[in-house]
Each structure stands twice: as structure tokens, then as C-alpha cells.
C-alpha atoms as a PDB file:
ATOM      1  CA  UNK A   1       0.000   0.000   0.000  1.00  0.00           C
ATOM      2  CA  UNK A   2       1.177   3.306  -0.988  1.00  0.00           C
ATOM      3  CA  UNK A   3       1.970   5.775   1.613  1.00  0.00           C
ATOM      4  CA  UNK A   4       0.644   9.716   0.630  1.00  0.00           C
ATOM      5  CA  UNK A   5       4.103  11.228  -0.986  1.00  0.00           C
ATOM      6  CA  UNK A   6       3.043  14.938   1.120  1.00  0.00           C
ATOM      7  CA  UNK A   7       3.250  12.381   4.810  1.00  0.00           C
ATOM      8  CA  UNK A   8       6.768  11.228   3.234  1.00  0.00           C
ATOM      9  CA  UNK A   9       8.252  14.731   3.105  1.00  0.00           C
ATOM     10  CA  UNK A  10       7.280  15.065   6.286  1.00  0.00           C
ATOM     11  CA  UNK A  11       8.581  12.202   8.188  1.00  0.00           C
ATOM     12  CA  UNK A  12      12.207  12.228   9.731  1.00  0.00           C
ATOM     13  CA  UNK A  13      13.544   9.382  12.035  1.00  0.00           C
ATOM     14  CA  UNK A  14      12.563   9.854  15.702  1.00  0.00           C
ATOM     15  CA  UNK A  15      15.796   7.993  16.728  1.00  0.00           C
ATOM     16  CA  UNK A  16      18.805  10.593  14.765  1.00  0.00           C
ATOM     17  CA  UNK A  17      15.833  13.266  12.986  1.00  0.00           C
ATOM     18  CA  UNK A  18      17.520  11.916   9.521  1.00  0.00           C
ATOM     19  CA  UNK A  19      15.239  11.852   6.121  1.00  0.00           C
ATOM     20  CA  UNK A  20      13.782   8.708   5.313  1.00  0.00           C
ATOM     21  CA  UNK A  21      12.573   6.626   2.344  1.00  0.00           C
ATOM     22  CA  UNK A  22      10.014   4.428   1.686  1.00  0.00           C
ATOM     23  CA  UNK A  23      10.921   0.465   0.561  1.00  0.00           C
ATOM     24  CA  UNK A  24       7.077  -0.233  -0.519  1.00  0.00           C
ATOM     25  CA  UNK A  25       8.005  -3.977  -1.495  1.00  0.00           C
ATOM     26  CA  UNK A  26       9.228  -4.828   2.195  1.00  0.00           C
ATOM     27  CA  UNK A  27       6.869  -2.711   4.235  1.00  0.00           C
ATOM     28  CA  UNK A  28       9.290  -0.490   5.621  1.00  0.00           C
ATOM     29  CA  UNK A  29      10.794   3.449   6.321  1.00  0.00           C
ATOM     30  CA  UNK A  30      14.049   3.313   6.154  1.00  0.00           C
ATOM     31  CA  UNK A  31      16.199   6.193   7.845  1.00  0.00           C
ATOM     32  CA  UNK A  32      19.057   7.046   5.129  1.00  0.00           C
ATOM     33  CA  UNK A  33      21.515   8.114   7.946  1.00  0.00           C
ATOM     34  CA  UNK A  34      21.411   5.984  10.747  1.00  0.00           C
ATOM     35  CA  UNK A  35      19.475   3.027   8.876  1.00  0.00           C
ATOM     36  CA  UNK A  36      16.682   1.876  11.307  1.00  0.00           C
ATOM     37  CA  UNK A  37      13.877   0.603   9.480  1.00  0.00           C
ATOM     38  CA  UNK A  38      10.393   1.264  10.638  1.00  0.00           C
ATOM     39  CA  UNK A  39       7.444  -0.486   9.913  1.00  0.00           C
ATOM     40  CA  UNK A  40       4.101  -0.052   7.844  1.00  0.00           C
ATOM     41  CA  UNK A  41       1.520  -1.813   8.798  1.00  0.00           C
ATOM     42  CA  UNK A  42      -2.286  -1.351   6.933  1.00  0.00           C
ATOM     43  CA  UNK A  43      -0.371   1.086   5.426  1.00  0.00           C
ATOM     44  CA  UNK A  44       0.670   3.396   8.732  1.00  0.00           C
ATOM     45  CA  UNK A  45       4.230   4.229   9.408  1.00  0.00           C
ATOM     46  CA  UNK A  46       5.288   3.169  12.843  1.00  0.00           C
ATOM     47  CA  UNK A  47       7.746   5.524  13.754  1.00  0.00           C
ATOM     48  CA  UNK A  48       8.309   4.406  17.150  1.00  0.00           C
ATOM     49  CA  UNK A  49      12.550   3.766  18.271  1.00  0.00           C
ATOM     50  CA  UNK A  50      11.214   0.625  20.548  1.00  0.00           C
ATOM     51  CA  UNK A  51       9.197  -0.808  17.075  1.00  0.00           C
ATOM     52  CA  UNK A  52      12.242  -0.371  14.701  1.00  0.00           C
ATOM     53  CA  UNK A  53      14.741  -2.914  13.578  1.00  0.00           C
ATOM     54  CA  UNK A  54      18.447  -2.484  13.247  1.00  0.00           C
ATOM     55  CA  UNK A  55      20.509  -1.402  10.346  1.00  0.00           C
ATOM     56  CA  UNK A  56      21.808  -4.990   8.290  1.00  0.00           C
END
């Protein structure tokens, strides 16, 4: 599910306040500098530090 491209300019990372980008094939927000990946779920970004994953 798409996420609205205005929300996407928006968002910054709650962890480092970095930009971040959408990966629509794996569900996720990723933060482009400190890499935690956030996820979407029905189509709502969780930007919460305790529900993110680590960078690989």
C-alpha cells in the first residue's frame, strides 16, 4: 500500500531526525543516515525507536 508522498516529506527518524525513504516492497521506512527501518503496517508508518529494527 502506498503511503501519501506529502506524509513522506514530512517524516524524519525519531531515533537521529535523519530523512527517510520508503521500501514499498518490504513494508518499511528506512532512515538514510542511521538506517533503522520502521514499519508499515495497513499502510501506517510506525515511527516508534522501541518498534524499529536495526541497520543490516
Amino acid at each position: 500500500m502506498a503511503i501519501d508522498d506529502r506524509l513522506l516529506e514530512i517524516l524524519v527518524c525519531p531515533a537521529c531526525r535523519g530523512a527517510v525513504e520508503h521500501k514499498e516492497r518490504r513494508h518499511l521506512i528506512v532512515c538514510r543516515d542511521c538506517g533503522l527501518r520502521y514499519p508499515v503496517r495497513d499502510g501506517i508508518p510506525v515511527m516508534l525507536v522501541e518498534e524499529a529494527s536495526p541497520p543490516r
